[in-house]
C-alpha atoms as a PDB file:
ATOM      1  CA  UNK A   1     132.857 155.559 126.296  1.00  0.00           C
ATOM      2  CA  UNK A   2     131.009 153.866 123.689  1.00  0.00           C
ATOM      3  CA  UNK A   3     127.460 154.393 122.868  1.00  0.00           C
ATOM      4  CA  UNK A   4     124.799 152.228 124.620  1.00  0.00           C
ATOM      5  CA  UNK A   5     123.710 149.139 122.700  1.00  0.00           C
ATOM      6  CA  UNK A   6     120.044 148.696 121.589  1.00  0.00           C
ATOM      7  CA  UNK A   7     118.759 145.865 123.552  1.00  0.00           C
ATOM      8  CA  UNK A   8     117.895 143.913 119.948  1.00  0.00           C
ATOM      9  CA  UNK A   9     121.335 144.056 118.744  1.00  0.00           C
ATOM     10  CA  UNK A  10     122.160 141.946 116.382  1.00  0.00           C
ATOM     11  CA  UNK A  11     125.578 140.829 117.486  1.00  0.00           C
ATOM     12  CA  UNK A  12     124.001 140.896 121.254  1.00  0.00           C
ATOM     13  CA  UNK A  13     121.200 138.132 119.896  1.00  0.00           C
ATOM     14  CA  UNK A  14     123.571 136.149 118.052  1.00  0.00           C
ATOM     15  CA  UNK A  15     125.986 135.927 121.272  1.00  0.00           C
ATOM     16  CA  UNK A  16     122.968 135.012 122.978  1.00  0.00           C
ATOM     17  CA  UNK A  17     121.421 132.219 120.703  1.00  0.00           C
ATOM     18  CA  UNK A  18     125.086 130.575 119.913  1.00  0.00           C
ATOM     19  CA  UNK A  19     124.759 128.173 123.129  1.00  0.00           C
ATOM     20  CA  UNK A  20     120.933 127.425 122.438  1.00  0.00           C
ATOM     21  CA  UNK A  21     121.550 126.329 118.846  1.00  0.00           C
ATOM     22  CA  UNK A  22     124.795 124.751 119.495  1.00  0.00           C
ATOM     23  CA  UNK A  23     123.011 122.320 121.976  1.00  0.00           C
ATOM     24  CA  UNK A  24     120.199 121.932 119.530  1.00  0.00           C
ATOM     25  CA  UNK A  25     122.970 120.784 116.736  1.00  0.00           C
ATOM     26  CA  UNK A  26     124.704 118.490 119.225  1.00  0.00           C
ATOM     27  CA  UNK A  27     121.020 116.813 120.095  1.00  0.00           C
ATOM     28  CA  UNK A  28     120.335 116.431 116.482  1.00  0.00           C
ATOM     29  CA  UNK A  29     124.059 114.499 115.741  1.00  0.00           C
ATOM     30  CA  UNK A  30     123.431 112.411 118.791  1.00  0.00           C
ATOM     31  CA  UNK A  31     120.010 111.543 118.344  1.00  0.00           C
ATOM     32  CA  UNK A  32     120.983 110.086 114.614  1.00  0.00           C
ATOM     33  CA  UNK A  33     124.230 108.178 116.030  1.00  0.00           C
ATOM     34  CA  UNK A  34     121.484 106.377 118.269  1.00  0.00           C
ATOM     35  CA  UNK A  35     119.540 105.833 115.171  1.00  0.00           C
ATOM     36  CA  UNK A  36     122.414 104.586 113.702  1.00  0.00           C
ATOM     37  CA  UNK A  37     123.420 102.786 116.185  1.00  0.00           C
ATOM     38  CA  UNK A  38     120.008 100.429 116.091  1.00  0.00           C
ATOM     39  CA  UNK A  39     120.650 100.316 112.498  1.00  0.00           C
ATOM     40  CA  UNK A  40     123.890  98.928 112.239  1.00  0.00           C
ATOM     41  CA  UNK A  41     123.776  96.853 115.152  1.00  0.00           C
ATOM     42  CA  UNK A  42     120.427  95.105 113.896  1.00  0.00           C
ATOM     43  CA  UNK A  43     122.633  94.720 109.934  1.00  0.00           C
ATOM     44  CA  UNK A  44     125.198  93.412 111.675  1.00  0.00           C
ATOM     45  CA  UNK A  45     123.094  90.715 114.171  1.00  0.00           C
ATOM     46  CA  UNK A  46     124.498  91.615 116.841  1.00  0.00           C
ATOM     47  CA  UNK A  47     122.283  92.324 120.080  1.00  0.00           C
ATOM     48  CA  UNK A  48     122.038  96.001 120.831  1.00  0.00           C
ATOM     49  CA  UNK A  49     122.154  95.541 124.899  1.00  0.00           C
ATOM     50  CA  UNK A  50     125.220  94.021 124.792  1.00  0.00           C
ATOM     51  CA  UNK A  51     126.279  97.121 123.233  1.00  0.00           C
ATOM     52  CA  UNK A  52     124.809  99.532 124.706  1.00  0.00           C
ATOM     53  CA  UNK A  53     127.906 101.637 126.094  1.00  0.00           C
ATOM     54  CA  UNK A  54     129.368 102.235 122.118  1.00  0.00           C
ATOM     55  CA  UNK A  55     131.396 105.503 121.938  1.00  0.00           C
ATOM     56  CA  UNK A  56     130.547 107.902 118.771  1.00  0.00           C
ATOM     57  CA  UNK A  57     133.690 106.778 117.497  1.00  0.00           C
ATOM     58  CA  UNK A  58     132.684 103.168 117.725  1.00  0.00           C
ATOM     59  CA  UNK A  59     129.791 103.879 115.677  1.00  0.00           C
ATOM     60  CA  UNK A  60     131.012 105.403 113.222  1.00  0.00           C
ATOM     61  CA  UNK A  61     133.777 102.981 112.584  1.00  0.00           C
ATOM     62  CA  UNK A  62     131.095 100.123 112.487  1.00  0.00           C
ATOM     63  CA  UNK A  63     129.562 102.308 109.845  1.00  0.00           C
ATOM     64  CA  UNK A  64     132.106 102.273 108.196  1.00  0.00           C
ATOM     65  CA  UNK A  65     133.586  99.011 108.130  1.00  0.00           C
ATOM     66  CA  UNK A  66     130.068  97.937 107.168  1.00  0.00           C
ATOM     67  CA  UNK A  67     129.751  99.998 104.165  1.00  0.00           C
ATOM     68  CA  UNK A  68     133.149  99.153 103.111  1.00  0.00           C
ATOM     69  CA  UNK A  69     132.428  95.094 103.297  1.00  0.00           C
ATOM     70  CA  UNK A  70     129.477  95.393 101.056  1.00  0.00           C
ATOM     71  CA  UNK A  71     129.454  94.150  97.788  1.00  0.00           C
ATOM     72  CA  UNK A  72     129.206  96.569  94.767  1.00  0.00           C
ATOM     73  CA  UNK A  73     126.295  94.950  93.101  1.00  0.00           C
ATOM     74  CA  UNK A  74     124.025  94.954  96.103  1.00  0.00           C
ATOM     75  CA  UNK A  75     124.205  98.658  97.062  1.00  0.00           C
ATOM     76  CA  UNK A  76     121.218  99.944  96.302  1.00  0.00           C
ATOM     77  CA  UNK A  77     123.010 104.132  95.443  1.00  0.00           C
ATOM     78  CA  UNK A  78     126.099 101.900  93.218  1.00  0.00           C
ATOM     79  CA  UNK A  79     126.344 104.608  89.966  1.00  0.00           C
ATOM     80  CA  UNK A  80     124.407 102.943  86.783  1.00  0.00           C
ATOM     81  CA  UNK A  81     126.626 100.644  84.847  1.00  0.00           C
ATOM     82  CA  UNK A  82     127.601 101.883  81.170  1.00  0.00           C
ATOM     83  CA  UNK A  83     125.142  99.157  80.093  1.00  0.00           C
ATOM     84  CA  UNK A  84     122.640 100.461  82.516  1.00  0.00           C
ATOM     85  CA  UNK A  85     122.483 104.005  81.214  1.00  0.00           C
ATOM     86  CA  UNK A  86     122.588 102.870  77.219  1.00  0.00           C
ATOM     87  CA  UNK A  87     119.096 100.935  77.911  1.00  0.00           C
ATOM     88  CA  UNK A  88     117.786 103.559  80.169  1.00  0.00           C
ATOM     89  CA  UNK A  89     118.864 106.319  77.556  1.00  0.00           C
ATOM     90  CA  UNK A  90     116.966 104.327  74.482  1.00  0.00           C
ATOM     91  CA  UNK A  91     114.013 103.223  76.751  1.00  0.00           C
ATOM     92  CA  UNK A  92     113.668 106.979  77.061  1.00  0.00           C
ATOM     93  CA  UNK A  93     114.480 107.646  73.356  1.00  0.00           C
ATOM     94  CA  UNK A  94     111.612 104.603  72.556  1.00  0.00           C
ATOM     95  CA  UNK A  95     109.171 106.294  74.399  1.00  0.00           C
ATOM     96  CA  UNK A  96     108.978 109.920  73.332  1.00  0.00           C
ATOM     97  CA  UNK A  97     109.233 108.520  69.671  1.00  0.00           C
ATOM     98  CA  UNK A  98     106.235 106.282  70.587  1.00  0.00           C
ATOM     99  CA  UNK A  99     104.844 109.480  71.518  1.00  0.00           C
ATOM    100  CA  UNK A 100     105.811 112.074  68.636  1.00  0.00           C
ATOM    101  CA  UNK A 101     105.582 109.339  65.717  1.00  0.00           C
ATOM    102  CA  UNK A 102     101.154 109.445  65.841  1.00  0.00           C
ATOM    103  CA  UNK A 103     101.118 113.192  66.899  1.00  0.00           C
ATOM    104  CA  UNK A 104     103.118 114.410  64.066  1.00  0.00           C
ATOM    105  CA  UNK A 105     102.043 111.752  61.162  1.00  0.00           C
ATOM    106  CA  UNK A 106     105.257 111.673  60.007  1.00  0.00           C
ATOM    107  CA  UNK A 107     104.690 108.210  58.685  1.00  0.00           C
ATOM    108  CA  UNK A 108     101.873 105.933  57.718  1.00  0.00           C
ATOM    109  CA  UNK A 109     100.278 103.918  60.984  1.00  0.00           C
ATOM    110  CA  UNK A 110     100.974 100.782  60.287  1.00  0.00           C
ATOM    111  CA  UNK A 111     104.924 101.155  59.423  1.00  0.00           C
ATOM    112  CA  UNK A 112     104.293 103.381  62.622  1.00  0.00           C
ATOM    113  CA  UNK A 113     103.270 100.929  64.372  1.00  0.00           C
ATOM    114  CA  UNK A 114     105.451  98.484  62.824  1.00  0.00           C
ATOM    115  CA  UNK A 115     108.674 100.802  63.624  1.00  0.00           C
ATOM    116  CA  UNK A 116     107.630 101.230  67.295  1.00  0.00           C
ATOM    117  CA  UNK A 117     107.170  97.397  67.627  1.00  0.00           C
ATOM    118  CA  UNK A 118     110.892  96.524  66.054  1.00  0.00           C
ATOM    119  CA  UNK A 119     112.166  99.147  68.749  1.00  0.00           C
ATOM    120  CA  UNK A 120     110.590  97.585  71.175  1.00  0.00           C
ATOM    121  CA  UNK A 121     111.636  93.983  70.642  1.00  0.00           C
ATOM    122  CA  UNK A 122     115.334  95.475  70.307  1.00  0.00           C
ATOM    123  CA  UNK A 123     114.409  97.852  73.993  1.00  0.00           C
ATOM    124  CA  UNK A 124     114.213  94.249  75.391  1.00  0.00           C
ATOM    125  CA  UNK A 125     118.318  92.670  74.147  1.00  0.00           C
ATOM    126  CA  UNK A 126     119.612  95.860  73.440  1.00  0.00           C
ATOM    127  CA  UNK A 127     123.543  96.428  74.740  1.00  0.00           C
ATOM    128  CA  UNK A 128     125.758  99.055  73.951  1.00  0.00           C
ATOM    129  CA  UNK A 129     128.034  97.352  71.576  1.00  0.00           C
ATOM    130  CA  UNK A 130     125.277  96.251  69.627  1.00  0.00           C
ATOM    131  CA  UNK A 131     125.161  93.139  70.744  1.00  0.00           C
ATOM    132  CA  UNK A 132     122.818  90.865  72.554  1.00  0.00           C
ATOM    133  CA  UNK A 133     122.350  91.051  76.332  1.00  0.00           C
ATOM    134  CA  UNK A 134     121.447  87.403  76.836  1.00  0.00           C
ATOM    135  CA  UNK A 135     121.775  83.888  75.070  1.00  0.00           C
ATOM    136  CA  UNK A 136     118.322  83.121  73.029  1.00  0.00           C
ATOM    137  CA  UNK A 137     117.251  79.684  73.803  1.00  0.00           C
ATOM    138  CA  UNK A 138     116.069  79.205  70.326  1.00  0.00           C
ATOM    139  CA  UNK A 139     116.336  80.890  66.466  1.00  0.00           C
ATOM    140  CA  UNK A 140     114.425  84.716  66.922  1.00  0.00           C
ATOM    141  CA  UNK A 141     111.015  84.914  66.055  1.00  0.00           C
ATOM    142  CA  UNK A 142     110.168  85.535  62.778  1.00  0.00           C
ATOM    143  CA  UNK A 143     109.162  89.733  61.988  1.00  0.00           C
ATOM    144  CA  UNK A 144     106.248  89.730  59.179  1.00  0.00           C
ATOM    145  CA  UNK A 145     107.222  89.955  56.212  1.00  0.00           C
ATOM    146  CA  UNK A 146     107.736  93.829  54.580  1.00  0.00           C
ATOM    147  CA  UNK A 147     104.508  94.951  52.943  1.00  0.00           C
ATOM    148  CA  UNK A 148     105.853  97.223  49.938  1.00  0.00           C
ATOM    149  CA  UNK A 149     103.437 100.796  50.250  1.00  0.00           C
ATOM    150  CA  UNK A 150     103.190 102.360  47.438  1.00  0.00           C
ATOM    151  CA  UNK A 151     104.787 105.991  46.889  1.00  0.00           C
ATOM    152  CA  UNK A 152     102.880 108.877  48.152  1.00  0.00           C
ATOM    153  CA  UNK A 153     101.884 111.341  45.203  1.00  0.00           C
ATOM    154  CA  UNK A 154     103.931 114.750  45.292  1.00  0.00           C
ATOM    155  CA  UNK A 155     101.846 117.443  46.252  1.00  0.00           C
ATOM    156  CA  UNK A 156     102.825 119.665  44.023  1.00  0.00           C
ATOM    157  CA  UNK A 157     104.668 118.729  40.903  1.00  0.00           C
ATOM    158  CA  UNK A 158     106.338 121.624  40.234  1.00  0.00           C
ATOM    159  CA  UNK A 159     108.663 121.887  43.427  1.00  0.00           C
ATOM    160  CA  UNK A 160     110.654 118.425  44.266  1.00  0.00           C
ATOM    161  CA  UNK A 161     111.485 117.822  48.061  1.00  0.00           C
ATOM    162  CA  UNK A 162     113.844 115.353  49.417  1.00  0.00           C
ATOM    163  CA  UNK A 163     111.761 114.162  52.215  1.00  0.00           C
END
């Protein structure tokens, strides 16, 4: 004979909470096919108590056929274009140079400023290959003229640096 179990086993709980959390699971998958349900039903314009007896099958194939039949440009989770991704990875470059560039004084303000501005007007047409991303209605707007700054003085003569 074997020796008397405990009555808080563990494997004596577990065989005793498999049927309660198996029903729970089952509630939770039908409760979002009805949700579903609604939600396709209403996408599709189709009355929902006409259809009121659908299997779980029958949902899910609606689903289905639903997502399949939309159009790639109007799903909302479509993966970012190429183009996409370029302008979101310079907007991103833009704006932590707009950040470091007056922190760290690495340049004067105004060709700061005038640096950050260029980048910005380029932020706006900028594609991948360089080129433009739409057709200008008219010739670009002229950019100021360059105002030549004069060289900074070394700070110490004796030691030359290349920056």
């Amino acid at each position: 004979m074997g020796l008397p179990r405990r009555a808080g086993d563990p494997a004596e709980l577990r065989k005793s909470l498999k049927p309660l959390l198996e029903k729970r699971r089952r509630a939770r998958i039908n409760e979002s096919l009805s949700q579903l349900r609604g939600l396709i039903l209403s996408l599709l314009g189709r009355e929902s108590s006409r259809f009121s007896k659908l299997e779980k099958a029958d949902i899910l194939e609606m689903t289905v056929r639903f997502l399949q039949e939309l159009p790639a440009s109007s799903c909302p989770t479509a993966p970012p274009t190429p183009s996409d991704s370029y302008r979101e990875g310079y907007r991103a470059c833009l704006a932590r140079l707009a950040h470091v560039l007056p922190t760290r004084r690495v340049l004067e303000p105004a060709v700061s400023a005038r640096l950050l501005e260029h980048l910005h007007r380029r932020a706006a047409s900028a594609t991948p290959d360089g080129g433009r991303a739409g057709v200008s209605c008219g010739p670009p707007a002229p950019s100021p003229p360059p105002t030549p700054s004069p060289p900074a003085p070394p700070r110490d003569p004796g030691l030359w640096r290349p920056w």
